[in-house]
Protein backbone atom coordinates (compact mmCIF):
# COMPACT_ATOMS: atom_id res chain seq x y z
CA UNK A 1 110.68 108.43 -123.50
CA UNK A 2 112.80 108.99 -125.95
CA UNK A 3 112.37 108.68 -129.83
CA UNK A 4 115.66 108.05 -131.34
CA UNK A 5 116.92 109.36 -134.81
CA UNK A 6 113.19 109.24 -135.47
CA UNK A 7 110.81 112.48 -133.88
CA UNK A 8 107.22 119.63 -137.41
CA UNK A 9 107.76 123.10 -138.83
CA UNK A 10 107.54 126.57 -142.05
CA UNK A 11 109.00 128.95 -144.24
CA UNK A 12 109.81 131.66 -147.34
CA UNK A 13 111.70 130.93 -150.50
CA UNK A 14 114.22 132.75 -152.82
CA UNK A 15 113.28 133.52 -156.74
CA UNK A 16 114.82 129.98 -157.34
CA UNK A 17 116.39 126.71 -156.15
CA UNK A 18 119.23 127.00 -153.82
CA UNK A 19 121.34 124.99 -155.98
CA UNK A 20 120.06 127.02 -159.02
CA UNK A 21 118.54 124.41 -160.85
CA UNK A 22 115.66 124.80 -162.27
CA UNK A 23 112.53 124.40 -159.83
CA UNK A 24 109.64 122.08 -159.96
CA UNK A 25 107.57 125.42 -158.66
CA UNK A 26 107.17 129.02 -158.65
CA UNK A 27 108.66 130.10 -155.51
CA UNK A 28 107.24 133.51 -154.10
CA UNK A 29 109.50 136.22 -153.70
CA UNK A 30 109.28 138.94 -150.77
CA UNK A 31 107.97 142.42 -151.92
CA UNK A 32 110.79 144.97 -152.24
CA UNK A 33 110.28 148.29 -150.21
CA UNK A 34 111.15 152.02 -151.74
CA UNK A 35 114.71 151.43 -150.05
CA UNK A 36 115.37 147.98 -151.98
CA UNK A 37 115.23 145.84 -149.12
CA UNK A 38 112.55 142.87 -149.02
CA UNK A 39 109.63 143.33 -146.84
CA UNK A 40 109.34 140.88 -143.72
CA UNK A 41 106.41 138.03 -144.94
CA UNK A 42 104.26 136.87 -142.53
CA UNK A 43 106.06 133.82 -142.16
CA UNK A 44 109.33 135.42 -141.45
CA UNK A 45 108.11 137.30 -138.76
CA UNK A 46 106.09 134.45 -137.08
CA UNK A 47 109.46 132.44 -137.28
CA UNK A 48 111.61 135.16 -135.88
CA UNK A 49 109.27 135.43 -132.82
CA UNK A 50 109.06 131.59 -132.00
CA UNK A 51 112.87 131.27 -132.16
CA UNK A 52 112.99 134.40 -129.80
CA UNK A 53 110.33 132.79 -127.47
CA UNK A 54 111.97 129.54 -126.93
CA UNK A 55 115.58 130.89 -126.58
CA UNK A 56 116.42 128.60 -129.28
CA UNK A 57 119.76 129.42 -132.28
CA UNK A 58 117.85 129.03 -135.36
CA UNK A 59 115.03 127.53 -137.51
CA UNK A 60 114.35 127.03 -141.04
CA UNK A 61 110.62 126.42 -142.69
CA UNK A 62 109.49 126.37 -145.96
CA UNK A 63 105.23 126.39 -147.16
CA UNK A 64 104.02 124.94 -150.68
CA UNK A 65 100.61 126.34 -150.93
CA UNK A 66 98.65 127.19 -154.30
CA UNK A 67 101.93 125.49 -156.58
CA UNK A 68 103.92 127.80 -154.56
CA UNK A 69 106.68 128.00 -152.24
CA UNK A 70 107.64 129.88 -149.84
CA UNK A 71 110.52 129.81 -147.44
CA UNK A 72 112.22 131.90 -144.43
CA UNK A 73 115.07 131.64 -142.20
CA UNK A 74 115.78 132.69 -138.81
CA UNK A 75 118.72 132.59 -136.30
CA UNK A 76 122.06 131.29 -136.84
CA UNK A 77 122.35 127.21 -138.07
CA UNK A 78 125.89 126.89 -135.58
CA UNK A 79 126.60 128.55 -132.55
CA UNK A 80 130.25 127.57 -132.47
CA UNK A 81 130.94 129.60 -136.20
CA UNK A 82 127.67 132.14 -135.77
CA UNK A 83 126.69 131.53 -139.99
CA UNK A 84 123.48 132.74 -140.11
CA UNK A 85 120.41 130.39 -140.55
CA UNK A 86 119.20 131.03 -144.55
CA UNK A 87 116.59 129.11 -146.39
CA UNK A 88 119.22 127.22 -148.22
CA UNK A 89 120.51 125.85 -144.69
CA UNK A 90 121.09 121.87 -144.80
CA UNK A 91 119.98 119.77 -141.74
CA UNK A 92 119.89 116.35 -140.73
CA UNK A 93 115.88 115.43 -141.25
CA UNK A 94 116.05 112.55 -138.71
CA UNK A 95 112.80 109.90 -138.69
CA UNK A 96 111.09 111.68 -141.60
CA UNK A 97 113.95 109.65 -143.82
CA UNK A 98 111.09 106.56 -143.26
CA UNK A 99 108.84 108.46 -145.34
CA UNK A 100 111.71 108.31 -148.04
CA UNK A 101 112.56 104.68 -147.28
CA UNK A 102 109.25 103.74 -147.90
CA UNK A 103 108.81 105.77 -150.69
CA UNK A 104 111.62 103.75 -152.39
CA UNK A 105 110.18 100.38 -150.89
CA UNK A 106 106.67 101.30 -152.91
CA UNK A 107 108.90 101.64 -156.12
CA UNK A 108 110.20 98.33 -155.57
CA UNK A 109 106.92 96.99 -155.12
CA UNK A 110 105.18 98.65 -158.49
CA UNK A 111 107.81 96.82 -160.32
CA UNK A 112 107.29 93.48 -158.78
CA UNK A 113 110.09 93.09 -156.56
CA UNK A 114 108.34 93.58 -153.65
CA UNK A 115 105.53 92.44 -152.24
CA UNK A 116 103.56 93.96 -149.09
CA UNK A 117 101.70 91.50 -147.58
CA UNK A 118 105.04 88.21 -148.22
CA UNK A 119 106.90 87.10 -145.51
CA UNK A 120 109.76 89.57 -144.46
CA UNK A 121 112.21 85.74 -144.33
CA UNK A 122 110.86 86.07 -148.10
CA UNK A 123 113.51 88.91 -148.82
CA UNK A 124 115.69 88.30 -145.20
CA UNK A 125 115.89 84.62 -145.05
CA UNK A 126 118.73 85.05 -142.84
CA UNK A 127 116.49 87.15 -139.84
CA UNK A 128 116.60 85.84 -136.43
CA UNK A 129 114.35 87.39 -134.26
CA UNK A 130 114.47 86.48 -130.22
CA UNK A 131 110.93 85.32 -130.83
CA UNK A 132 110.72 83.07 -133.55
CA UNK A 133 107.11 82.77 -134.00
CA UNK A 134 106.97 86.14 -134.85
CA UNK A 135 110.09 86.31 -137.71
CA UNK A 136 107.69 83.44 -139.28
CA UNK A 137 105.00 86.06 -139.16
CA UNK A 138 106.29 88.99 -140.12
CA UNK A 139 105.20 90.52 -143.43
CA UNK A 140 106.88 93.46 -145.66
CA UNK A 141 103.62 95.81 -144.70
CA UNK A 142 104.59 95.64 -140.95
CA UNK A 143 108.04 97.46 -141.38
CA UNK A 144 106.48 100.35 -142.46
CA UNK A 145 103.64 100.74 -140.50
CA UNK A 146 105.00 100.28 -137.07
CA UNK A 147 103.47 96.91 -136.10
CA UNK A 148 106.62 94.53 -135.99
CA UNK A 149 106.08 94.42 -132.45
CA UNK A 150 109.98 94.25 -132.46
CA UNK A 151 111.22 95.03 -128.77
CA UNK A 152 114.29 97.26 -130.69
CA UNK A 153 112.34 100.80 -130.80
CA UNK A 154 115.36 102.79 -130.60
CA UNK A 155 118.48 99.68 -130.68
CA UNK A 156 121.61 101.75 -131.91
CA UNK A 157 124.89 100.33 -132.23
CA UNK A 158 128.63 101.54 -133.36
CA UNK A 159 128.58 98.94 -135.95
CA UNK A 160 131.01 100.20 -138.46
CA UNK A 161 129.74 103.08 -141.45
CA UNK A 162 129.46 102.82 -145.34
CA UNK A 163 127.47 99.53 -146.93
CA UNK A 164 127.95 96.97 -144.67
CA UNK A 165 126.53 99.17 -141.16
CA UNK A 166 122.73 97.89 -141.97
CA UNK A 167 123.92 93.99 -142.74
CA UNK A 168 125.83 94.44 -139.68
CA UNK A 169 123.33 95.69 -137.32
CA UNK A 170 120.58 93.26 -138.09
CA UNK A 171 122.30 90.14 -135.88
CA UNK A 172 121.59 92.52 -132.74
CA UNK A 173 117.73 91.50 -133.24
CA UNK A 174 118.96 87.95 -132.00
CA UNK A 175 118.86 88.92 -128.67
CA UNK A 176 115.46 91.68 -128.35
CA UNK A 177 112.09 90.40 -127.32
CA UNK A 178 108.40 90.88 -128.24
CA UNK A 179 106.06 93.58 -127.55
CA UNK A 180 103.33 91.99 -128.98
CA UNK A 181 102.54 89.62 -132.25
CA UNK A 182 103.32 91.55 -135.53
CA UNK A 183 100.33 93.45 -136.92
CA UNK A 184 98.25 93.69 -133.94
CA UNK A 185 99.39 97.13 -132.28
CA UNK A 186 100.68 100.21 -133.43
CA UNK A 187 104.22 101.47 -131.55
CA UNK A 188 106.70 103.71 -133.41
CA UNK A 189 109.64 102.06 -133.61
CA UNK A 190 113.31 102.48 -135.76
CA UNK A 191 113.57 98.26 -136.18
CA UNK A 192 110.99 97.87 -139.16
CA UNK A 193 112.61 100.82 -141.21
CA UNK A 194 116.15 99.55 -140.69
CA UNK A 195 114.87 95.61 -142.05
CA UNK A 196 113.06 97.85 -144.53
CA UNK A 197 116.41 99.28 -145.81
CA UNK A 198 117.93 96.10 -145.43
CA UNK A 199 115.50 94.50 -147.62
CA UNK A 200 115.83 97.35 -150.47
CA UNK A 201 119.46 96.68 -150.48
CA UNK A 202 119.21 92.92 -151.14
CA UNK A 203 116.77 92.92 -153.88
CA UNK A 204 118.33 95.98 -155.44
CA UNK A 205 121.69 95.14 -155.07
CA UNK A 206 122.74 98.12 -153.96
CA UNK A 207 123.37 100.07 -151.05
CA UNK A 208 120.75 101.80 -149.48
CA UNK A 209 122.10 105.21 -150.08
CA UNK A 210 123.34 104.47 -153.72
CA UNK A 211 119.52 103.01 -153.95
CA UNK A 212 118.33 106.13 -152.34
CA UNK A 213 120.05 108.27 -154.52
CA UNK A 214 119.81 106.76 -158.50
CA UNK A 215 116.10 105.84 -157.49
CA UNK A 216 114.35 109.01 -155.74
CA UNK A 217 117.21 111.69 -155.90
CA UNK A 218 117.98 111.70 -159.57
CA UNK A 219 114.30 111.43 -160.35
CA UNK A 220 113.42 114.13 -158.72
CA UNK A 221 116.26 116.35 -159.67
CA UNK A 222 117.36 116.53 -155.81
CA UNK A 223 121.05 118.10 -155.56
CA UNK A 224 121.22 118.98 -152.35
CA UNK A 225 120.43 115.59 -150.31
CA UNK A 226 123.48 113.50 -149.03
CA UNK A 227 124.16 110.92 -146.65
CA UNK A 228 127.18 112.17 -145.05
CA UNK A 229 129.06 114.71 -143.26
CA UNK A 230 132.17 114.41 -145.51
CA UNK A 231 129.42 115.87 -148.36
CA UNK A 232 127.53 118.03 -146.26
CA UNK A 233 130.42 120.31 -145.04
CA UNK A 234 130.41 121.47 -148.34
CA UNK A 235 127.54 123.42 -148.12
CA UNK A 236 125.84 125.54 -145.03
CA UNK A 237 124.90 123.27 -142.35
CA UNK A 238 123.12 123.26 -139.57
CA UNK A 239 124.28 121.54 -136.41
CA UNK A 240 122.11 121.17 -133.13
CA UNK A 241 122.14 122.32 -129.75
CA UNK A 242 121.22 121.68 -126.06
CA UNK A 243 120.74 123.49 -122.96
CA UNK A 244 123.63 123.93 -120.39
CA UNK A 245 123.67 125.59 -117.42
CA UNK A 246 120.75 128.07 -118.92
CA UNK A 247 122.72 128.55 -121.95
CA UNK A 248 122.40 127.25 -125.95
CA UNK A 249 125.47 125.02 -126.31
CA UNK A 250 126.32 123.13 -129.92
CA UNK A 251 126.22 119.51 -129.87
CA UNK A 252 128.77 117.66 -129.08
CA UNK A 253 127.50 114.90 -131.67
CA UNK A 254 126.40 115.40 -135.15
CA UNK A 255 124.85 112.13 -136.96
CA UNK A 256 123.86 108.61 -134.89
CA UNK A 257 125.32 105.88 -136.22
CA UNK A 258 124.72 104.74 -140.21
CA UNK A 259 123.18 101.32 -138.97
CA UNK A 260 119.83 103.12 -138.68
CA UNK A 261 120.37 105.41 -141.83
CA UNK A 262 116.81 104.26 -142.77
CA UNK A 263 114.84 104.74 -139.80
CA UNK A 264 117.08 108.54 -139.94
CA UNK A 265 119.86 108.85 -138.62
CA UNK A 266 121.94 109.88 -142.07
CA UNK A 267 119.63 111.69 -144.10
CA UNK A 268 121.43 115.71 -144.77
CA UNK A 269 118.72 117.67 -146.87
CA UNK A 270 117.46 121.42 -147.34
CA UNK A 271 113.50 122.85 -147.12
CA UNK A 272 113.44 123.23 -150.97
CA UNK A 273 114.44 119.07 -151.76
CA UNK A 274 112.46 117.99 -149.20
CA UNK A 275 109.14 120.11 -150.52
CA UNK A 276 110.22 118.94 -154.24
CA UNK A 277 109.60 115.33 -152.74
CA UNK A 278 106.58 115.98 -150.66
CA UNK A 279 105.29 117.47 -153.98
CA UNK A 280 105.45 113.83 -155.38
CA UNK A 281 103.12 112.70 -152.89
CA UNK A 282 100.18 115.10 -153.38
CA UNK A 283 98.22 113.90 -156.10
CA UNK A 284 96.14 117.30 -157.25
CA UNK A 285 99.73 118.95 -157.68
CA UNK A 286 99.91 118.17 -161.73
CA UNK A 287 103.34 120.06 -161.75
CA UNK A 288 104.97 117.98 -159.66
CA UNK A 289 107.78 115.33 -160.56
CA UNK A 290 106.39 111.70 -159.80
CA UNK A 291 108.77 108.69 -158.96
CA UNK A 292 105.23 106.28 -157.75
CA UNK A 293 101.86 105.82 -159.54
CA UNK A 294 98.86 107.78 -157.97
CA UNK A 295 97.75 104.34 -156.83
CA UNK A 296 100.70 104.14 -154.34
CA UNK A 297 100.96 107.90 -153.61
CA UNK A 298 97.38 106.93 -152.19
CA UNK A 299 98.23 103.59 -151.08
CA UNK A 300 100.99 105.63 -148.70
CA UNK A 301 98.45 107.81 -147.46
CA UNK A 302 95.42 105.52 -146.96
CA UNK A 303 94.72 104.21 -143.41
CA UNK A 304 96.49 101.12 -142.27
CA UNK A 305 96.25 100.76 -138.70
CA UNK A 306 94.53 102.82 -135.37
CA UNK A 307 97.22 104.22 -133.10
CA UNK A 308 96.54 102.49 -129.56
CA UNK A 309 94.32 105.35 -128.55
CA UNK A 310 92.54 105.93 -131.52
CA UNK A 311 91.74 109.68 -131.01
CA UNK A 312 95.90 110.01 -131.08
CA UNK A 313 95.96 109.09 -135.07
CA UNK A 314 96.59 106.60 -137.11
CA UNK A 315 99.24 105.43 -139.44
CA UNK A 316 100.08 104.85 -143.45
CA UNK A 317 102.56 103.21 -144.74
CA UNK A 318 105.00 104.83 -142.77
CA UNK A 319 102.79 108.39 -142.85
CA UNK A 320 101.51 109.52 -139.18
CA UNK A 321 97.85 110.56 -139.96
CA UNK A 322 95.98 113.39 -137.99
CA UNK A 323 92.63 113.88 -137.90
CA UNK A 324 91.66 117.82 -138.31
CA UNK A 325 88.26 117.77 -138.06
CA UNK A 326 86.89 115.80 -141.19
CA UNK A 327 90.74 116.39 -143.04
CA UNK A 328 93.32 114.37 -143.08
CA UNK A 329 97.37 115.74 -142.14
CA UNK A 330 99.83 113.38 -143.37
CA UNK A 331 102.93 114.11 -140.63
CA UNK A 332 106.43 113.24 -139.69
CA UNK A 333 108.96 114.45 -136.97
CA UNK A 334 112.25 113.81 -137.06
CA UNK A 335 114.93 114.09 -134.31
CA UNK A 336 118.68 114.38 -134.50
CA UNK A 337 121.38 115.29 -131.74
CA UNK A 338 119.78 118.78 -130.55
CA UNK A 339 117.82 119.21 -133.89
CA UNK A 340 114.36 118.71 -134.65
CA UNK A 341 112.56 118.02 -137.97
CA UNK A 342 108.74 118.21 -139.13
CA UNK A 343 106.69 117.77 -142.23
CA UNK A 344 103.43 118.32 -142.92
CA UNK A 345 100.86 117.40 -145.86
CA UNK A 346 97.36 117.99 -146.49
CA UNK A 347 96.73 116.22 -149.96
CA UNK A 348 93.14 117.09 -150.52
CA UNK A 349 94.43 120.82 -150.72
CA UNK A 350 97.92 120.29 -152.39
CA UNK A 351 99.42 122.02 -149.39
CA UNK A 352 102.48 121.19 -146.97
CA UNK A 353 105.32 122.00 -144.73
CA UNK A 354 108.07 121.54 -143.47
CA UNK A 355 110.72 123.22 -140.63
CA UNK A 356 113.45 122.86 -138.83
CA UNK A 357 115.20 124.42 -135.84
CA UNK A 358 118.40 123.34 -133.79
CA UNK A 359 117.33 124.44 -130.38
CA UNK A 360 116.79 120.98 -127.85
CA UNK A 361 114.22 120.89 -126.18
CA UNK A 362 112.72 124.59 -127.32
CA UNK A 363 112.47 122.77 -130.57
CA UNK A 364 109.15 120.84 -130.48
CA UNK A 365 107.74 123.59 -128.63
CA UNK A 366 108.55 125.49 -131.82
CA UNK A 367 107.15 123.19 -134.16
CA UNK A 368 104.06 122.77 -132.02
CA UNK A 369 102.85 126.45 -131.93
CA UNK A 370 104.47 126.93 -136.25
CA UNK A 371 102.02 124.26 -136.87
CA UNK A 372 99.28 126.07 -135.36
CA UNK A 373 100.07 128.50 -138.03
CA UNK A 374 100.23 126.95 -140.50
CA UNK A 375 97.86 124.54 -140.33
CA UNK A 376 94.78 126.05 -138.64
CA UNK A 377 95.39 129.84 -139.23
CA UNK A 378 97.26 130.02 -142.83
CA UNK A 379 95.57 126.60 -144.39
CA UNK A 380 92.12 127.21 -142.67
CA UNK A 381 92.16 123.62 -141.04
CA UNK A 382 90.01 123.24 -137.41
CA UNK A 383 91.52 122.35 -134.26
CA UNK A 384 92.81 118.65 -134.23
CA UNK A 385 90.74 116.06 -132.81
CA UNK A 386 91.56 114.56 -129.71
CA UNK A 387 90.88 111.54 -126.93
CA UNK A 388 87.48 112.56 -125.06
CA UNK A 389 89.15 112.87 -121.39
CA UNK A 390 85.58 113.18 -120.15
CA UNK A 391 85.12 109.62 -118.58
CA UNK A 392 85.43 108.97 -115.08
CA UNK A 393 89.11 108.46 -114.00
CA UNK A 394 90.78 104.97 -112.76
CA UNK A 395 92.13 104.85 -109.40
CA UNK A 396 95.98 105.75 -110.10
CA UNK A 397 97.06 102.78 -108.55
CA UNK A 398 95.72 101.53 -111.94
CA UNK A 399 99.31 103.04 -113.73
CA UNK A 400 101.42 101.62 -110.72
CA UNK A 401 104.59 99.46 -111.75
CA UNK A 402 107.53 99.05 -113.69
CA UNK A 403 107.31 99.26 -117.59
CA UNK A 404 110.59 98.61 -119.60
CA UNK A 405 111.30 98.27 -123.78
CA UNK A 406 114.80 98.82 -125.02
CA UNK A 407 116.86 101.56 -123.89
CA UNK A 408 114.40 102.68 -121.26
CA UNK A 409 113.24 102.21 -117.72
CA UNK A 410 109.56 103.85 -116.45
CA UNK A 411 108.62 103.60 -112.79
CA UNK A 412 105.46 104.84 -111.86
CA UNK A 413 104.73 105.16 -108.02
CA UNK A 414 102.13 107.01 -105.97
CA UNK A 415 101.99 110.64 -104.74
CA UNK A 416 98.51 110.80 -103.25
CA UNK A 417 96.27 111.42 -105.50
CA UNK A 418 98.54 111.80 -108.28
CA UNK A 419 101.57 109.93 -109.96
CA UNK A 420 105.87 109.97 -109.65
CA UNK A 421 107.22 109.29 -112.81
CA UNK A 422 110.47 108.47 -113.80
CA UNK A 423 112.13 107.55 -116.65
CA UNK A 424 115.93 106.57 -117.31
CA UNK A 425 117.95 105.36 -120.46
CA UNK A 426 119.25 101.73 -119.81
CA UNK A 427 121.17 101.87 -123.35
CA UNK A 428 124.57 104.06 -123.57
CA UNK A 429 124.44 105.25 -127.27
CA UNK A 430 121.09 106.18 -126.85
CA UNK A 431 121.53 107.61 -123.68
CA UNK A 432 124.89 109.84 -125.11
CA UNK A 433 124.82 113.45 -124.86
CA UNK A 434 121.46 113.69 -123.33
CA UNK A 435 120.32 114.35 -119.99
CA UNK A 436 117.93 112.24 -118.25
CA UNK A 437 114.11 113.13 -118.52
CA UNK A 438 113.65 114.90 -115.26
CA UNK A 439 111.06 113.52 -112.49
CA UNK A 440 107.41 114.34 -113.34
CA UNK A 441 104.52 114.62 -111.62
CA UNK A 442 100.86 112.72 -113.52
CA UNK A 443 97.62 112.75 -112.55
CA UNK A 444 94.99 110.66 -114.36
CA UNK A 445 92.61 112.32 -116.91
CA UNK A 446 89.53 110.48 -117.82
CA UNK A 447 89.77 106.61 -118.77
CA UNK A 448 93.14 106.38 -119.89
CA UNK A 449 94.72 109.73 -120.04
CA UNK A 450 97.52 111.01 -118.09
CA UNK A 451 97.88 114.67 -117.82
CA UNK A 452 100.79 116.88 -116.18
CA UNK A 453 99.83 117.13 -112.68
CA UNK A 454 101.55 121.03 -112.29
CA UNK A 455 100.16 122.14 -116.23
CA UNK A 456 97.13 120.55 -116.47
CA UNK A 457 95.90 122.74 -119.39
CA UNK A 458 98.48 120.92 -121.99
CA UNK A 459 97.90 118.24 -123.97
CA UNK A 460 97.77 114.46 -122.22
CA UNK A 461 101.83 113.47 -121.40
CA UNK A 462 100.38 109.66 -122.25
CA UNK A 463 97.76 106.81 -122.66
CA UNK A 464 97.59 103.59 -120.45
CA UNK A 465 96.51 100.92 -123.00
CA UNK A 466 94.43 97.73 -121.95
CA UNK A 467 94.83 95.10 -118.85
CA UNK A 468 97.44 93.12 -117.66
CA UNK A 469 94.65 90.77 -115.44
CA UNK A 470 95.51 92.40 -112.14
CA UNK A 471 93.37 95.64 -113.06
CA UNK A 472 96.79 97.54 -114.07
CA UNK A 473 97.51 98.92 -117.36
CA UNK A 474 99.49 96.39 -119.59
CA UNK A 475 100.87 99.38 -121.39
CA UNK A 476 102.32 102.92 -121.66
CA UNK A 477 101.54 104.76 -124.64
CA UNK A 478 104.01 107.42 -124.31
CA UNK A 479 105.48 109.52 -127.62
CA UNK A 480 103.85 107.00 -129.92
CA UNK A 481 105.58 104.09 -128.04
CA UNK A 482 104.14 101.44 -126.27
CA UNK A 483 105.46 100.78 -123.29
CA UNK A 484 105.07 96.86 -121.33
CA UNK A 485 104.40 96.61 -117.71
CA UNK A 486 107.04 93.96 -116.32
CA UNK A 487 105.65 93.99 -112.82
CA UNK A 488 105.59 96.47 -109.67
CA UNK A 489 108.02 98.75 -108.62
């Protein structure tokens, strides 16, 4: 299943800003060799190998550990030009913009303007929502933290660019259903970032990237974070990529459309801006430029609600919180057409990440193994907890049926023992230059995990969640998305 504009990754930096500004940290220069030429870090050699290992162009990571940065580079950023991949590169950072958004939301809301736990129709009086009940009961809070319950995970439409695309978009949510009654589950979804930005807009005045901008780029002395392509093309950039025929080929596509600029899908930024603002949000960093009170920096952080399966994490306001043993990782992914974004924090040490790398698929696989790294062997952080599988397993006729949200279609049949899955996008924009998820094969791992049947040794592919009354699952919890079961197959 899909997660649109939305869906982690390391690196080593130069003596100084790429825009040669000054720098909110020391950054840590390689070691020069008898012959002049830097020595490989450790980081630029574990970088190198992953993009060799999943066949993917390029990737770009920076680390801020003990007030200090470090970046690296690997790759090329476009296959169709062959520039090389530096630690300057600029990338589209996808869903981790809804960190951003709600960064800018908790300014709004430590000068009064805003207020967490009102009534969204407070600030949106005009919101229609195909189940009224639940506009009524909407509050700010639920935007960011993934509990609208909004049936519009991943709703993107081609409805026009500049100020008016977010005004524009919101009469779609007419016509969506209900997951579930606002505040009572967790499901990642694009719809309460977008009202979010919609919201900033009208009690600001201004539009969300003007907002974004005068409010958390200026502050922060970012000059290399933009909103469009027009801007971006000024600069290196990096585009994304997707397998053909066995081969790397660039993207078609470049940036989804601005409606869901604050979910991500219009955010342009570089490793060094985006550390400068993660600095903001760890409190024992004195150094660090600050554009929210400590109070909301650990408002932001604090736990707000369980993901459906516990075990899986739990979320901020708009942070994805994973448990590493007794520590806390504040985390974000973001996805863009063939790219793939990650960020993560740990704010009892001070210490984050962040990566990129334009490869497809290969990218997450990247970012999976480069937080390994960083995390667990550089940082010194155990293994992540997870769900104990241990418990006796359902009958699979327990995941049987037909589950549907917006812009997707999951059928889950038998196969002895084990499970056909298949999914299918029902949405054409989301859907566009993407192939269909290919057939898999599940096989139920203790109470409510499902495993790959053929590579049983990898994490669970998903959760079922609760009972519909006729002993089936009423959900899919698949890629931090809930998933309804309409009926049988």
């Amino acid at each position: 299943m899909p997660r649109s504009a939305s869906a982690t990754s390391r690196t080593s930096f130069p003596s100084g800003p790429a825009n040669g500004g000054p720098s909110t940290l020391p950054t840590r220069s390689d070691r020069a060799s008898a012959d002049g030429r830097p020595h490989m870090t450790e980081l630029q050699e574990t970088l190198q190998e992953l993009v060799a290992r999943f066949g993917i162009p390029g990737a770009v990571a920076g680390v801020l550990e003990d007030g200090r940065i470090e970046t690296a580079a690997a790759g090329v950023a476009n296959l169709n030009s062959g520039v090389e991949m530096t630690p300057d590169t600029l990338f589209l950072t996808g869903s981790i913009t809804k960190v951003w958004t709600t960064t800018l939301l908790m300014t709004l809301v430590e000068q009064g303007l805003v207020d967490l736990d009102a009534p969204v129709k407070r600030y949106l009086p005009d919101l229609v929502l195909g189940d009224p009940q639940a506009a009524d009961a909407l509050v700010v809070r639920h935007l960011v933290t993934h509990s609208t319950g909004i049936d519009a995970a991943d709703l993107i439409a081609d409805v026009g660019d500049g100020d008016a695309a977010i005004a524009n978009w919101m009469p779609l949510l007419r016509d969506v259903g209900q997951l579930f009654a606002p505040g009572e589950y967790f499901s990642y979804s694009n719809a309460g970032f977008v009202l979010a930005g919609r919201l900033i807009e009208v009690v600001t005045g201004e539009g969300f990237s003007t907002a974004m901008r005068q409010r958390l780029f200026a502050p922060l002395g970012l000059e290399r974070s933009m909103f469009t392509a027009k801007e971006a093309i000024l600069h290196r950039m990096a585009i994304g990529h997707r397998p053909v025929d066995g081969r790397m080929t660039p993207s078609e596509l470049f940036m989804m459309p601005e409606c869901l600029g604050p979910a991500g899908t219009t955010l342009i930024t570089s490793v060094q801006d985006t550390l400068t603002f993660v600095q903001s949000h760890l409190p024992t960093l004195t150094s660090a430029k600050r554009v929210l009170s400590a109070e909301s920096v650990d408002r932001m952080a604090a736990h707000h609600l369980d993901f459906p399966v516990p075990e899986t994490g739990s979320v901020g306001l708009s942070w994805l919180r994973k448990q590493y043993g007794d520590r806390v990782v504040l985390t974000h992914s973001g996805g863009s057409y063939g790219g793939a974004a990650m960020v993560g924090v740990v704010p009892d040490s001070g210490a984050a990440y962040v990566a990129f790398a334009n490869g497809g698929p290969g990218s997450m696989a990247l970012h999976y193994e480069l937080a390994k790294v960083v995390l667990q062997d550089r940082f010194g952080l155990p293994a992540p907890l997870a769900p104990d599988l241990s418990g006796p397993e359902p009958e699979p006729s327990r995941y049987h049926g037909h589950y549907v949200c917006w812009g997707c279609d999951l059928t889950v049949t038998g196969d002895g023992d084990a499970l056909n899955y298949r999914a299918k996008f029902t949405d054409p924009v989301l859907g566009r230059n993407r192939a269909e998820p290919p057939p898999l094969r599940l096989r139920p791992i203790g109470e409510q995990g499902l495993a790959l049947a053929d590579h049983p040794d990898q994490p669970p592919f998903g959760y079922g969640v609760g009972d519909d009354g006729s002993g089936h699952a009423e959900f899919l919890f698949i890629l931090d998305h809930l998933v309804p079961r309409t009926g049988d197959h």
